[in-house]
PDB file of N, CA and C in Angstrom:
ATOM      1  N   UNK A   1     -11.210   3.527   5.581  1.00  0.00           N
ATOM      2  CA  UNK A   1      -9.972   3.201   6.277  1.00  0.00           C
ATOM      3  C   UNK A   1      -8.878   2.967   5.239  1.00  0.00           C
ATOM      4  N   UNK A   2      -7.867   3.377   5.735  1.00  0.00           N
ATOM      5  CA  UNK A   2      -6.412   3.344   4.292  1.00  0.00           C
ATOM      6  C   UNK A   2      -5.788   2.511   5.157  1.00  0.00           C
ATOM      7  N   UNK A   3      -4.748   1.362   4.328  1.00  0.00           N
ATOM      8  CA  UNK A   3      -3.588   0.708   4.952  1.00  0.00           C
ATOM      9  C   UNK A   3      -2.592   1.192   4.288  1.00  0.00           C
ATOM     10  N   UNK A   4      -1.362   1.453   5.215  1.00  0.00           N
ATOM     11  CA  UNK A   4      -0.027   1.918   4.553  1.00  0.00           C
ATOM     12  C   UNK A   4       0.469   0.732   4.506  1.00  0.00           C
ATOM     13  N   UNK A   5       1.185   0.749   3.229  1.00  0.00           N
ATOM     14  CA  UNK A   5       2.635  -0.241   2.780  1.00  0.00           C
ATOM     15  C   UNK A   5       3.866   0.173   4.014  1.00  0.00           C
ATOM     16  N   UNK A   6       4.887  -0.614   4.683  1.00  0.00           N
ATOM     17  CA  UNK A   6       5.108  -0.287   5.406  1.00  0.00           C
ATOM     18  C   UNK A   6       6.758  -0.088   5.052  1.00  0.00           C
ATOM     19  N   UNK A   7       6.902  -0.123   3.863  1.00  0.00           N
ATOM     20  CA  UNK A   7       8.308  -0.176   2.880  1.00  0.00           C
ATOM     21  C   UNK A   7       8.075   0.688   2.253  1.00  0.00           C
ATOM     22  N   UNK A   8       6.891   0.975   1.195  1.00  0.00           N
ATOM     23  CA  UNK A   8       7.479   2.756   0.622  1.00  0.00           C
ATOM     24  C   UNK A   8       6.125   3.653   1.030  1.00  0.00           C
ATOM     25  N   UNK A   9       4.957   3.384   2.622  1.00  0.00           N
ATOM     26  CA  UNK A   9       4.203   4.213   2.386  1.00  0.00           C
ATOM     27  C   UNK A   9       3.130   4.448   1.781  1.00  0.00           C
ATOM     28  N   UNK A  10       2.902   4.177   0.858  1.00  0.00           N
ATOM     29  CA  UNK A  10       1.731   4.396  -0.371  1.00  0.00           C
ATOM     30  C   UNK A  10       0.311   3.576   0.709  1.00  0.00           C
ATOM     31  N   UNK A  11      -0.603   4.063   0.278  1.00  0.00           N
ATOM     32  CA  UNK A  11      -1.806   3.765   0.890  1.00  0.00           C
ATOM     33  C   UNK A  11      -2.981   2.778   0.184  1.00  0.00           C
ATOM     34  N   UNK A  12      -3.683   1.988   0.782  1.00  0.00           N
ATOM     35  CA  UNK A  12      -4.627   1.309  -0.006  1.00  0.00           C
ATOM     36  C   UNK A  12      -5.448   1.511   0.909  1.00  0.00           C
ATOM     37  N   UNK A  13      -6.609   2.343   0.490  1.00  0.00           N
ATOM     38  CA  UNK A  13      -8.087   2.738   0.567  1.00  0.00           C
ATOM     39  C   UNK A  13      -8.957   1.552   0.515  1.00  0.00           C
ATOM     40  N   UNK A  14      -9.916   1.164   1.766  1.00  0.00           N
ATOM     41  CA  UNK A  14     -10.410  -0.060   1.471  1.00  0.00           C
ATOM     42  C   UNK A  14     -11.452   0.289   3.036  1.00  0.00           C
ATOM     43  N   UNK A  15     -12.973  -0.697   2.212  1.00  0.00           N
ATOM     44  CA  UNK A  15     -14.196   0.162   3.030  1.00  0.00           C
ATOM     45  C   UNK A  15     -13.991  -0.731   4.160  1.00  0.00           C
ATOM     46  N   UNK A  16     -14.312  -0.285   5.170  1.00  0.00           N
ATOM     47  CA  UNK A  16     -14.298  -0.949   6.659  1.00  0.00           C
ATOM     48  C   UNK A  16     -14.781  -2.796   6.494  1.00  0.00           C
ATOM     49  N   UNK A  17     -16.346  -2.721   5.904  1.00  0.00           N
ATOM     50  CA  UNK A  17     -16.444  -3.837   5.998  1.00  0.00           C
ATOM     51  C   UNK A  17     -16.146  -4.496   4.608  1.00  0.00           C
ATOM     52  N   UNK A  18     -15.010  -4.493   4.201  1.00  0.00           N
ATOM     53  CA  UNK A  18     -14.565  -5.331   3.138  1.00  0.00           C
ATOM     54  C   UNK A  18     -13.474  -5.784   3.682  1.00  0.00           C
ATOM     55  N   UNK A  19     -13.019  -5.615   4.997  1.00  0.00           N
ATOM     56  CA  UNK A  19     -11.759  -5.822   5.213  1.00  0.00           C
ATOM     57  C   UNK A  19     -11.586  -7.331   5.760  1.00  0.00           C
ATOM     58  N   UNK A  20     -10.459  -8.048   5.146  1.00  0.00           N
ATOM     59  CA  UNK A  20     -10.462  -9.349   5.908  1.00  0.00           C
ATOM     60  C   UNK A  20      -9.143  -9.814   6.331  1.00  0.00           C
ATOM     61  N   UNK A  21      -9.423  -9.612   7.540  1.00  0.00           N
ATOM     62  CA  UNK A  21      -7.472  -9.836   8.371  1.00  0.00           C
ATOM     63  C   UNK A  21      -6.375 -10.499   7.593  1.00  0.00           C
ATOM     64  N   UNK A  22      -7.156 -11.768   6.620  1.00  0.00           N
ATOM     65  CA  UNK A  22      -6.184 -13.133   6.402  1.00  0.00           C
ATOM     66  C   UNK A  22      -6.290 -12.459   4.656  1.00  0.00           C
ATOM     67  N   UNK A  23      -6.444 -11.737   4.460  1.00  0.00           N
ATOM     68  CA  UNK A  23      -6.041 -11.340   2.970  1.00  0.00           C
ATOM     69  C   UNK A  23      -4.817 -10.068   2.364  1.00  0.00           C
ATOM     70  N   UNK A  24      -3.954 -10.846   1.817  1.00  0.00           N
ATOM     71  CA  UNK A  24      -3.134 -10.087   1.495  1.00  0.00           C
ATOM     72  C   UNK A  24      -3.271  -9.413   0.221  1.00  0.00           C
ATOM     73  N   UNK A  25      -2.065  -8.013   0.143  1.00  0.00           N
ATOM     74  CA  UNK A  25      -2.529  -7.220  -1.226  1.00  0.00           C
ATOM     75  C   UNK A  25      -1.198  -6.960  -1.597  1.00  0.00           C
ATOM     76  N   UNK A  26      -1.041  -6.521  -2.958  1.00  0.00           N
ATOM     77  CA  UNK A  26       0.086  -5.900  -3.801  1.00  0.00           C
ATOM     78  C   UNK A  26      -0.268  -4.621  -3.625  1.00  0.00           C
ATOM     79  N   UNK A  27       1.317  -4.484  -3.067  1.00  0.00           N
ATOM     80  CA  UNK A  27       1.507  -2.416  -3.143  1.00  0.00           C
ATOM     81  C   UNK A  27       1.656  -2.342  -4.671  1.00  0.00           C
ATOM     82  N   UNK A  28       1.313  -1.221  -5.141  1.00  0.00           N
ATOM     83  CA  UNK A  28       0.990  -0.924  -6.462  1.00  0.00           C
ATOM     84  C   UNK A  28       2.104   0.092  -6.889  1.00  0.00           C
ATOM     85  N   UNK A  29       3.385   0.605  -5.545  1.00  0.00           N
ATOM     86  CA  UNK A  29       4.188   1.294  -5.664  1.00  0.00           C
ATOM     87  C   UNK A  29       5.359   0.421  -5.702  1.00  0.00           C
ATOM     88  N   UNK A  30       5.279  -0.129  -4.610  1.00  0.00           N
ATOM     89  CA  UNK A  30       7.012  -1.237  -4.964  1.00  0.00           C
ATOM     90  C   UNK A  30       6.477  -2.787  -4.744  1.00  0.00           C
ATOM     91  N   UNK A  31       5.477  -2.587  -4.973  1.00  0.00           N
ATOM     92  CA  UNK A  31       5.272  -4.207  -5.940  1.00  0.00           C
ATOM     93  C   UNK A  31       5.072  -5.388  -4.970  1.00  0.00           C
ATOM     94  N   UNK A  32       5.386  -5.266  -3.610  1.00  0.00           N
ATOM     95  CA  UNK A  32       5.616  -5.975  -2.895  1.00  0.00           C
ATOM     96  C   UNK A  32       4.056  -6.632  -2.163  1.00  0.00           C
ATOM     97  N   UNK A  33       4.290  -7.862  -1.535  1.00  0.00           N
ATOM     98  CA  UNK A  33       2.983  -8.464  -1.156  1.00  0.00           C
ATOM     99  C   UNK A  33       3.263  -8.274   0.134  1.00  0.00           C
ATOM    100  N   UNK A  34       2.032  -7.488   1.095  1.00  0.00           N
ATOM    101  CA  UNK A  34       1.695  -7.114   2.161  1.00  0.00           C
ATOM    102  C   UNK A  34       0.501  -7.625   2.737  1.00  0.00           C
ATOM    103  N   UNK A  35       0.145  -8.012   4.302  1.00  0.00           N
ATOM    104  CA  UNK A  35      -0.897  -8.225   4.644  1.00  0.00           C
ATOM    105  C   UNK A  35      -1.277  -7.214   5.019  1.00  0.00           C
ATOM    106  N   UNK A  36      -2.607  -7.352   5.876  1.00  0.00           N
ATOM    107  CA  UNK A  36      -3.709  -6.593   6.351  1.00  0.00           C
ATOM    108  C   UNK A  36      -2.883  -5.675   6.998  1.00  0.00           C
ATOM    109  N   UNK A  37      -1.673  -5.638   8.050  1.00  0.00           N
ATOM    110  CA  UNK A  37      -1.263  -4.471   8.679  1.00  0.00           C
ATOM    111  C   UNK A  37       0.044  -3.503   7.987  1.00  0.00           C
ATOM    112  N   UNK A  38       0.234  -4.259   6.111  1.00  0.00           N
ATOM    113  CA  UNK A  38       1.384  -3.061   5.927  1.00  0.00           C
ATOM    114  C   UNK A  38       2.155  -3.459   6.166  1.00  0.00           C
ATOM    115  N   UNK A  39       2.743  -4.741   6.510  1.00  0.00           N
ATOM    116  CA  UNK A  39       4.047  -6.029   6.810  1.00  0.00           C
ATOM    117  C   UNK A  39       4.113  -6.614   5.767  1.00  0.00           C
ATOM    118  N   UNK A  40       5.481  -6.968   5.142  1.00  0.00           N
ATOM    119  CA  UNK A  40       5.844  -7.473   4.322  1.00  0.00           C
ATOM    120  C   UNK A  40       5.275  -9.123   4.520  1.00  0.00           C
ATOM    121  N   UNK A  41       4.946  -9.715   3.338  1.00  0.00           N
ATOM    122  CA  UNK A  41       4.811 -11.182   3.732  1.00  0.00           C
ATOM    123  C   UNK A  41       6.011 -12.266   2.332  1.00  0.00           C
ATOM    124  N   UNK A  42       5.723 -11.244   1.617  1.00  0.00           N
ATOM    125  CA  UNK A  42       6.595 -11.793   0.017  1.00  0.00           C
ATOM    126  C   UNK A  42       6.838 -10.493  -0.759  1.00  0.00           C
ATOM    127  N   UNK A  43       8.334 -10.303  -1.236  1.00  0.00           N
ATOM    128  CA  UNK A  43       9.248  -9.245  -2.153  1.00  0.00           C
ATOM    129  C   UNK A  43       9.555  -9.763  -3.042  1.00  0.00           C
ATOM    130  N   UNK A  44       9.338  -8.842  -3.969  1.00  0.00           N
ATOM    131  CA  UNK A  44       9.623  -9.182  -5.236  1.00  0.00           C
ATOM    132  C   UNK A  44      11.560  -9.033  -6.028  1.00  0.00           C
TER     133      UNK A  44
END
């Protein structure tokens, strides 16, 4: 399963069961901190 960044797009590849609703990630394209659905939560 891929999550899109929902600001520039870019995708993060991540296995079904590793996924955990309440964990957020850094887009690796514009830097920005996103949760589980690709919503901004913190910009850099």
């Amino acid at each position: 399963m891929a999550m899109r960044c929902k600001v520039c797009n870019a995708s993060k590849t991540t296995n079904v069961d590793q996924i955990n609703p309440n964990v957020n990630w850094e887009c690796q394209i514009c830097g920005n901190i996103l949760d589980a659905n690709g919503f901004i939560v913190a910009s850099n």
